[in-house]
PDB file of N, CA and C in Angstrom:
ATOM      1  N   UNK A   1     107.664  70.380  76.069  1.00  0.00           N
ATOM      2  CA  UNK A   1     107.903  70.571  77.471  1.00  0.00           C
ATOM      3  C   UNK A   1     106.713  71.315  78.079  1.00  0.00           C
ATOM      4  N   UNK A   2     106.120  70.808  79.540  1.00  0.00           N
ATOM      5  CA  UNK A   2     105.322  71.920  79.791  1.00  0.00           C
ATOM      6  C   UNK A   2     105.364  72.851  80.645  1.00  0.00           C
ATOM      7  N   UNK A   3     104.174  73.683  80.560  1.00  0.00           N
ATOM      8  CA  UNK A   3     104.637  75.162  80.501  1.00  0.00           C
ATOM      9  C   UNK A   3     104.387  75.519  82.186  1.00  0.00           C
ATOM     10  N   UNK A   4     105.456  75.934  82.923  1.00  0.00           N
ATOM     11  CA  UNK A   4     105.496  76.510  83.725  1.00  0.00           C
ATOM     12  C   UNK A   4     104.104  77.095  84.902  1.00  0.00           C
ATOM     13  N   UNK A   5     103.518  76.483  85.926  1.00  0.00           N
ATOM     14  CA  UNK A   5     102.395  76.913  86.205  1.00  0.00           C
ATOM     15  C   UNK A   5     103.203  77.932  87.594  1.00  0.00           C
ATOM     16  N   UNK A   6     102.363  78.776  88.368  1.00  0.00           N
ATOM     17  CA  UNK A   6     101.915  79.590  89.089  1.00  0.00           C
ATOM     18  C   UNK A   6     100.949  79.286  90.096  1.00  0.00           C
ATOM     19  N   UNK A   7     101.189  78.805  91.464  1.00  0.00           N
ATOM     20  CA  UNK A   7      99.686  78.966  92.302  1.00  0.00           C
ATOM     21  C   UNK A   7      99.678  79.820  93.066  1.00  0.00           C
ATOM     22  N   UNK A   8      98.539  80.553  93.226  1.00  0.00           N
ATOM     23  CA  UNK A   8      98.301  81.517  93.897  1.00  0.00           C
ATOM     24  C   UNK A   8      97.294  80.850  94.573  1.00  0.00           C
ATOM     25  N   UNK A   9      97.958  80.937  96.131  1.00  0.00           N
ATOM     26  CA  UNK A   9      97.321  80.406  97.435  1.00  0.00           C
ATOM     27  C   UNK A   9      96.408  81.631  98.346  1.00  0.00           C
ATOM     28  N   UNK A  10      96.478  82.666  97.867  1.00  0.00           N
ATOM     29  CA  UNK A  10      95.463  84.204  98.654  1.00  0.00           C
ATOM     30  C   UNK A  10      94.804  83.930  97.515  1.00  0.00           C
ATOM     31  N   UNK A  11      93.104  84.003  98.504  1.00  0.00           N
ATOM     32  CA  UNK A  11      91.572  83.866  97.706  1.00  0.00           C
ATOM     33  C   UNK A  11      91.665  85.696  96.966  1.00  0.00           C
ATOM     34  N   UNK A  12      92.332  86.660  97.622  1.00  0.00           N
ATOM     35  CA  UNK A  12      92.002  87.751  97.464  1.00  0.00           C
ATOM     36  C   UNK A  12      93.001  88.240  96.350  1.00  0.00           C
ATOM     37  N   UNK A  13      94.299  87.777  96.117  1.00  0.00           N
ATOM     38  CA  UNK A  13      94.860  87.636  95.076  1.00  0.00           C
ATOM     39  C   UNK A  13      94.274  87.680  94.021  1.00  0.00           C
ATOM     40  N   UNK A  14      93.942  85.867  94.059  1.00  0.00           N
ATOM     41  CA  UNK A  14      93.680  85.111  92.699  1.00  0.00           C
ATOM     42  C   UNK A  14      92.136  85.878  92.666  1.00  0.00           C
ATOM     43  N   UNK A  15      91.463  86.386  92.984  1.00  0.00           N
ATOM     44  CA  UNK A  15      89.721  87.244  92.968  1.00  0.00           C
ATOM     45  C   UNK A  15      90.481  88.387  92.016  1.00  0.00           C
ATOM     46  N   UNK A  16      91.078  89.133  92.721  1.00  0.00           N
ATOM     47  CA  UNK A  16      91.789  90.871  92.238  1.00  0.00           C
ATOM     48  C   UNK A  16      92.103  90.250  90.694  1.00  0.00           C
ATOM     49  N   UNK A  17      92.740  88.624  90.279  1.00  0.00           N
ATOM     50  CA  UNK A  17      93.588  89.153  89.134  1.00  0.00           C
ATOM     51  C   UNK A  17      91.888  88.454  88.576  1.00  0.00           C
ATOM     52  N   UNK A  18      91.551  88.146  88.815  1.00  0.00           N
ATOM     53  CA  UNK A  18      90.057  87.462  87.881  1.00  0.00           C
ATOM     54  C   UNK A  18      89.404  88.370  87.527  1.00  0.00           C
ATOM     55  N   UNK A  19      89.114  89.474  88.402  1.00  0.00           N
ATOM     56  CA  UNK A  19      88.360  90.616  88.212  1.00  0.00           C
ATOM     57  C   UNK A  19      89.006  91.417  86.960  1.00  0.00           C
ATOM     58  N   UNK A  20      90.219  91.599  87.281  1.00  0.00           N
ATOM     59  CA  UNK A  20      91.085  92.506  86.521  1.00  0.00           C
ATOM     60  C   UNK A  20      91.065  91.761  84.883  1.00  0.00           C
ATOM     61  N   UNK A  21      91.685  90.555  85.001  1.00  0.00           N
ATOM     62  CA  UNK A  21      91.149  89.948  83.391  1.00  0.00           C
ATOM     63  C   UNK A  21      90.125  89.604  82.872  1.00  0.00           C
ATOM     64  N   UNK A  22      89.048  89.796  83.834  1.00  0.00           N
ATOM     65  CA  UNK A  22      87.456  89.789  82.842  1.00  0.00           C
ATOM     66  C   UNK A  22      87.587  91.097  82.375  1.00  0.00           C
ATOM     67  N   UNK A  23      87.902  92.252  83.325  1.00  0.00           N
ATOM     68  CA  UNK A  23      87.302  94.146  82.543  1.00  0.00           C
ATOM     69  C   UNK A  23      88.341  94.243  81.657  1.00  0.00           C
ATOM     70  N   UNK A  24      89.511  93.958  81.521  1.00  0.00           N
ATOM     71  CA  UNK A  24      90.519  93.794  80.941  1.00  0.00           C
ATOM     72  C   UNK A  24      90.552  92.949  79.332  1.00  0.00           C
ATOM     73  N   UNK A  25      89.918  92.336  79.124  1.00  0.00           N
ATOM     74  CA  UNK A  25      89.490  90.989  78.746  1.00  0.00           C
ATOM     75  C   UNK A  25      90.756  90.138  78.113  1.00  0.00           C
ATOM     76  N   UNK A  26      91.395  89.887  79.189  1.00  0.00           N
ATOM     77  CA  UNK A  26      92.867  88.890  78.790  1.00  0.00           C
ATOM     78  C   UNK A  26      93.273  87.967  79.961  1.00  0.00           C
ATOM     79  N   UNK A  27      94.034  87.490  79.773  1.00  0.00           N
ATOM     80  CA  UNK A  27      94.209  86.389  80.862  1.00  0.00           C
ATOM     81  C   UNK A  27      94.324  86.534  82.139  1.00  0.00           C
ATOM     82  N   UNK A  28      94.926  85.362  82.934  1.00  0.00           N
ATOM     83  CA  UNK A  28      95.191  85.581  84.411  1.00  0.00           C
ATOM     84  C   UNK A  28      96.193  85.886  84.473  1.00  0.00           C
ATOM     85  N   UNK A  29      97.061  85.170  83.821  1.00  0.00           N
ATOM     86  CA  UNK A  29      98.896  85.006  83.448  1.00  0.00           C
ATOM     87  C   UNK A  29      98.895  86.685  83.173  1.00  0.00           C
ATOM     88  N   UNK A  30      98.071  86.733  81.645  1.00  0.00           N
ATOM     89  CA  UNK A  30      98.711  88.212  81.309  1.00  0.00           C
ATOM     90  C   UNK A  30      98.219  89.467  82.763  1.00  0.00           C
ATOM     91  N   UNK A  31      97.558  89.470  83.678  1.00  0.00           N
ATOM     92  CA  UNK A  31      97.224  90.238  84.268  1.00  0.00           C
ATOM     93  C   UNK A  31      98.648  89.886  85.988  1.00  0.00           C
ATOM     94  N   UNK A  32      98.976  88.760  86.192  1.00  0.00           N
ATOM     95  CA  UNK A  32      99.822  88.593  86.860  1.00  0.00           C
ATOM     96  C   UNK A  32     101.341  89.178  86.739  1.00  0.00           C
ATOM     97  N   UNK A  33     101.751  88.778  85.067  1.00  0.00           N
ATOM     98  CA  UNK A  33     103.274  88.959  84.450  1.00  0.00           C
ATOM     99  C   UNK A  33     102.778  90.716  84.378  1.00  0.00           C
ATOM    100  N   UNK A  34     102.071  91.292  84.155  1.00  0.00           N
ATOM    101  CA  UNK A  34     101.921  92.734  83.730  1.00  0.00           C
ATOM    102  C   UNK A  34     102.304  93.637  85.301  1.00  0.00           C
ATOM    103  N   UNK A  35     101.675  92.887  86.273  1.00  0.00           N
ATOM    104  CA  UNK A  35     101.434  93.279  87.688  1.00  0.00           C
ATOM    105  C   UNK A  35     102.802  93.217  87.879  1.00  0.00           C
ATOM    106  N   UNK A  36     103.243  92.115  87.905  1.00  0.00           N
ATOM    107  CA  UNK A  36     104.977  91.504  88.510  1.00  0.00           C
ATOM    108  C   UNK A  36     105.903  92.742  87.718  1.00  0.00           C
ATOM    109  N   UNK A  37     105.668  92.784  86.305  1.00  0.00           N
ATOM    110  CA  UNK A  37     106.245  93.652  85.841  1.00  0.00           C
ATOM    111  C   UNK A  37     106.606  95.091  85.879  1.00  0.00           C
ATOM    112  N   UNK A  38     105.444  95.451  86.584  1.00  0.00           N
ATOM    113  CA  UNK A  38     105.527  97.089  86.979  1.00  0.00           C
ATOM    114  C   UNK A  38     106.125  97.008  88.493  1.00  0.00           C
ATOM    115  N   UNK A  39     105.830  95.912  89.064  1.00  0.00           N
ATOM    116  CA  UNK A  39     106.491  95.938  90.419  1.00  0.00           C
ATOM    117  C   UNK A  39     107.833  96.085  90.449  1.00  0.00           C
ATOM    118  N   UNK A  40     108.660  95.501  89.370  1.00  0.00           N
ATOM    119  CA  UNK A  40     110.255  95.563  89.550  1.00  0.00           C
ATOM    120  C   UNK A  40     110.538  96.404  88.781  1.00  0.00           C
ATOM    121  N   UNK A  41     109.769  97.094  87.959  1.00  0.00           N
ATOM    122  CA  UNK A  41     110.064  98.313  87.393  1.00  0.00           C
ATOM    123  C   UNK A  41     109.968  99.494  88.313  1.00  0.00           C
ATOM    124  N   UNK A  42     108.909  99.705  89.110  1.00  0.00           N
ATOM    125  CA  UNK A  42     109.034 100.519  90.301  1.00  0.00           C
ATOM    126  C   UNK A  42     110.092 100.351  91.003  1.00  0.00           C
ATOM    127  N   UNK A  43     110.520  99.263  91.629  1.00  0.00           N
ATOM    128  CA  UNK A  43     110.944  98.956  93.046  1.00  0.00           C
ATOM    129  C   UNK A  43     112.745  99.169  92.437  1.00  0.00           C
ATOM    130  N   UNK A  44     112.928  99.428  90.890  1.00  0.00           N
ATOM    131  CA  UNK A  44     114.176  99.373  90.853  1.00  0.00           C
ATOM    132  C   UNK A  44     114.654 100.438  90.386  1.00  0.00           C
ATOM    133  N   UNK A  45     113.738 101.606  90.953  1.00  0.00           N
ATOM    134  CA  UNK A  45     114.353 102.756  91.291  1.00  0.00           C
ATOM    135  C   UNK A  45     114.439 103.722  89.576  1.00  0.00           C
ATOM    136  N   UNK A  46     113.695 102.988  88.639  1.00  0.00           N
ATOM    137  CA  UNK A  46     114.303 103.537  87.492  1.00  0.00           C
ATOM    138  C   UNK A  46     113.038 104.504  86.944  1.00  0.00           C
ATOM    139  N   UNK A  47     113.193 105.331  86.113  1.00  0.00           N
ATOM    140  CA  UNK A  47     111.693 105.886  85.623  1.00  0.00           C
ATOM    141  C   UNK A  47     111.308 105.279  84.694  1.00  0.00           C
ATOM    142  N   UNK A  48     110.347 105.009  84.238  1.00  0.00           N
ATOM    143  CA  UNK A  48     109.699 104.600  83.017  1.00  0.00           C
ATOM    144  C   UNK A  48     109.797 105.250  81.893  1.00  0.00           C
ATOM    145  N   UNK A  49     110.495 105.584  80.611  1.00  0.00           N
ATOM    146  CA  UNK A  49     111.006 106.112  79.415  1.00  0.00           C
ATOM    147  C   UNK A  49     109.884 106.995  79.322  1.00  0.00           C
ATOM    148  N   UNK A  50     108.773 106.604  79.006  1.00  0.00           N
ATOM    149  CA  UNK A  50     107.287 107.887  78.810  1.00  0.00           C
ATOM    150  C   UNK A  50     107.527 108.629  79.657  1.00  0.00           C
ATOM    151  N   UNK A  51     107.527 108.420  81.078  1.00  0.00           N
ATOM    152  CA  UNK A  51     107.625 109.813  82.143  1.00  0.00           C
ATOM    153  C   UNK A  51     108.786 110.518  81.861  1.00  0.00           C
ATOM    154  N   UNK A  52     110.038 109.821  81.354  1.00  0.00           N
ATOM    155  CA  UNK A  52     111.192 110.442  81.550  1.00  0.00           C
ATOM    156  C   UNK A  52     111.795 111.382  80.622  1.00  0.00           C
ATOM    157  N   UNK A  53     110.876 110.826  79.417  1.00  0.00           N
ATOM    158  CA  UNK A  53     110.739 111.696  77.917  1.00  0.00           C
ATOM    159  C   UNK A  53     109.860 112.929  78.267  1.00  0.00           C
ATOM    160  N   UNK A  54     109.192 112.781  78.764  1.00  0.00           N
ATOM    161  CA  UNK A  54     107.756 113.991  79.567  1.00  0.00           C
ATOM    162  C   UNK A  54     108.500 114.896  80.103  1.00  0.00           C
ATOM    163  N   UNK A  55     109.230 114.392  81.428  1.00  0.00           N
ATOM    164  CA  UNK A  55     109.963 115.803  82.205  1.00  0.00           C
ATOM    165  C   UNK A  55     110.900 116.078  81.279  1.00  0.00           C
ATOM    166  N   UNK A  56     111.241 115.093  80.380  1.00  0.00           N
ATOM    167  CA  UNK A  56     112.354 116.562  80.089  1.00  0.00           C
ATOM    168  C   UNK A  56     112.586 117.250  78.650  1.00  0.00           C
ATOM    169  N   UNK A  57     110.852 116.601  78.235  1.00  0.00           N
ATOM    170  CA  UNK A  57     109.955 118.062  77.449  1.00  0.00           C
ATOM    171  C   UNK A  57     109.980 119.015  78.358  1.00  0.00           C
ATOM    172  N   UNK A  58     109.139 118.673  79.420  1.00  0.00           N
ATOM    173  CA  UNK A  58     109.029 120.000  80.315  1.00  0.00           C
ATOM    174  C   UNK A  58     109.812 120.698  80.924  1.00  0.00           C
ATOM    175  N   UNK A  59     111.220 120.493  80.811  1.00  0.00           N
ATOM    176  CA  UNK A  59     112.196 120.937  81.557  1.00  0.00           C
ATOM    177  C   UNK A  59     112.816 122.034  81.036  1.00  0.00           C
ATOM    178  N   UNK A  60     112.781 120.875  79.932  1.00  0.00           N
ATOM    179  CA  UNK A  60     114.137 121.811  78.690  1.00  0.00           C
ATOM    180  C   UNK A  60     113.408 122.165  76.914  1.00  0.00           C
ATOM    181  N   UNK A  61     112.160 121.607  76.928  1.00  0.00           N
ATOM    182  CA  UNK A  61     111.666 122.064  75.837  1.00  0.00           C
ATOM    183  C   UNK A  61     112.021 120.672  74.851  1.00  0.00           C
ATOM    184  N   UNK A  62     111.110 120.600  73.564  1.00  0.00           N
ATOM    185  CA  UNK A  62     111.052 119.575  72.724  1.00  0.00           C
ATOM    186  C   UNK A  62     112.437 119.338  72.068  1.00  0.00           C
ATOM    187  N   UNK A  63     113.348 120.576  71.450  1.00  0.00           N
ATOM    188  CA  UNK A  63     114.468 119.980  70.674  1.00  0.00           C
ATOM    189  C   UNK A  63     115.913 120.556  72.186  1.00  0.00           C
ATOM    190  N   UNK A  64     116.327 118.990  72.099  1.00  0.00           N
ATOM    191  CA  UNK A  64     117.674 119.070  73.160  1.00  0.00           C
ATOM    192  C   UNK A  64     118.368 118.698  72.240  1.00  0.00           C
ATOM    193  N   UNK A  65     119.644 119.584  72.965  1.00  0.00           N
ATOM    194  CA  UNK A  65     121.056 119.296  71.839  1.00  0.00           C
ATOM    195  C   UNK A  65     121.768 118.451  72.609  1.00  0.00           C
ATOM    196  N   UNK A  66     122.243 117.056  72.690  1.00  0.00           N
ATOM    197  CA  UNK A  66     122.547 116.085  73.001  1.00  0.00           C
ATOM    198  C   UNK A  66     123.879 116.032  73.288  1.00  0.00           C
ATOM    199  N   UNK A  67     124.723 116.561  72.425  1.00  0.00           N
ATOM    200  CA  UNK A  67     126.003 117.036  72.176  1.00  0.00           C
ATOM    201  C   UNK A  67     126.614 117.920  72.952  1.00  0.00           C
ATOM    202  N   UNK A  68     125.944 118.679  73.814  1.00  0.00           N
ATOM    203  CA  UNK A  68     126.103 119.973  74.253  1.00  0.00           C
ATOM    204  C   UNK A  68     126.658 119.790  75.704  1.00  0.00           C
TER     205      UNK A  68
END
């Protein structure tokens, strides 16, 4: 079956993700799905596990009692 294409109709788009996967050195796709991906990870209100593990080292210190 084939595989699913993508057009991107903004010159300034499809430039941003070209740029980004040459310094990057990986695809267009992977620089698009990575982009899309942080977008609905932002936009859905949730924190990202690394930040969320971070504050609450900093909150409450490395060993939390879970139970408590």
């Amino acid at each position: 079956m084939a595989e699913a294409r993508l057009t991107v109709r903004s010159s300034k788009a499809r430039n941003m993700a070209r740029r980004l996967a040459l310094r990057r050195n990986c695809t267009i796709r992977e620089v698009v799905e990575r982009a899309l991906e942080a977008y609905a990870e932002r936009e859905s209100g949730r924190e990202p596990a690394t930040e969320f593990y971070k504050r609450i080292v900093a909150e409450y210190g490395a060993d939390i009692e879970l139970d408590a």
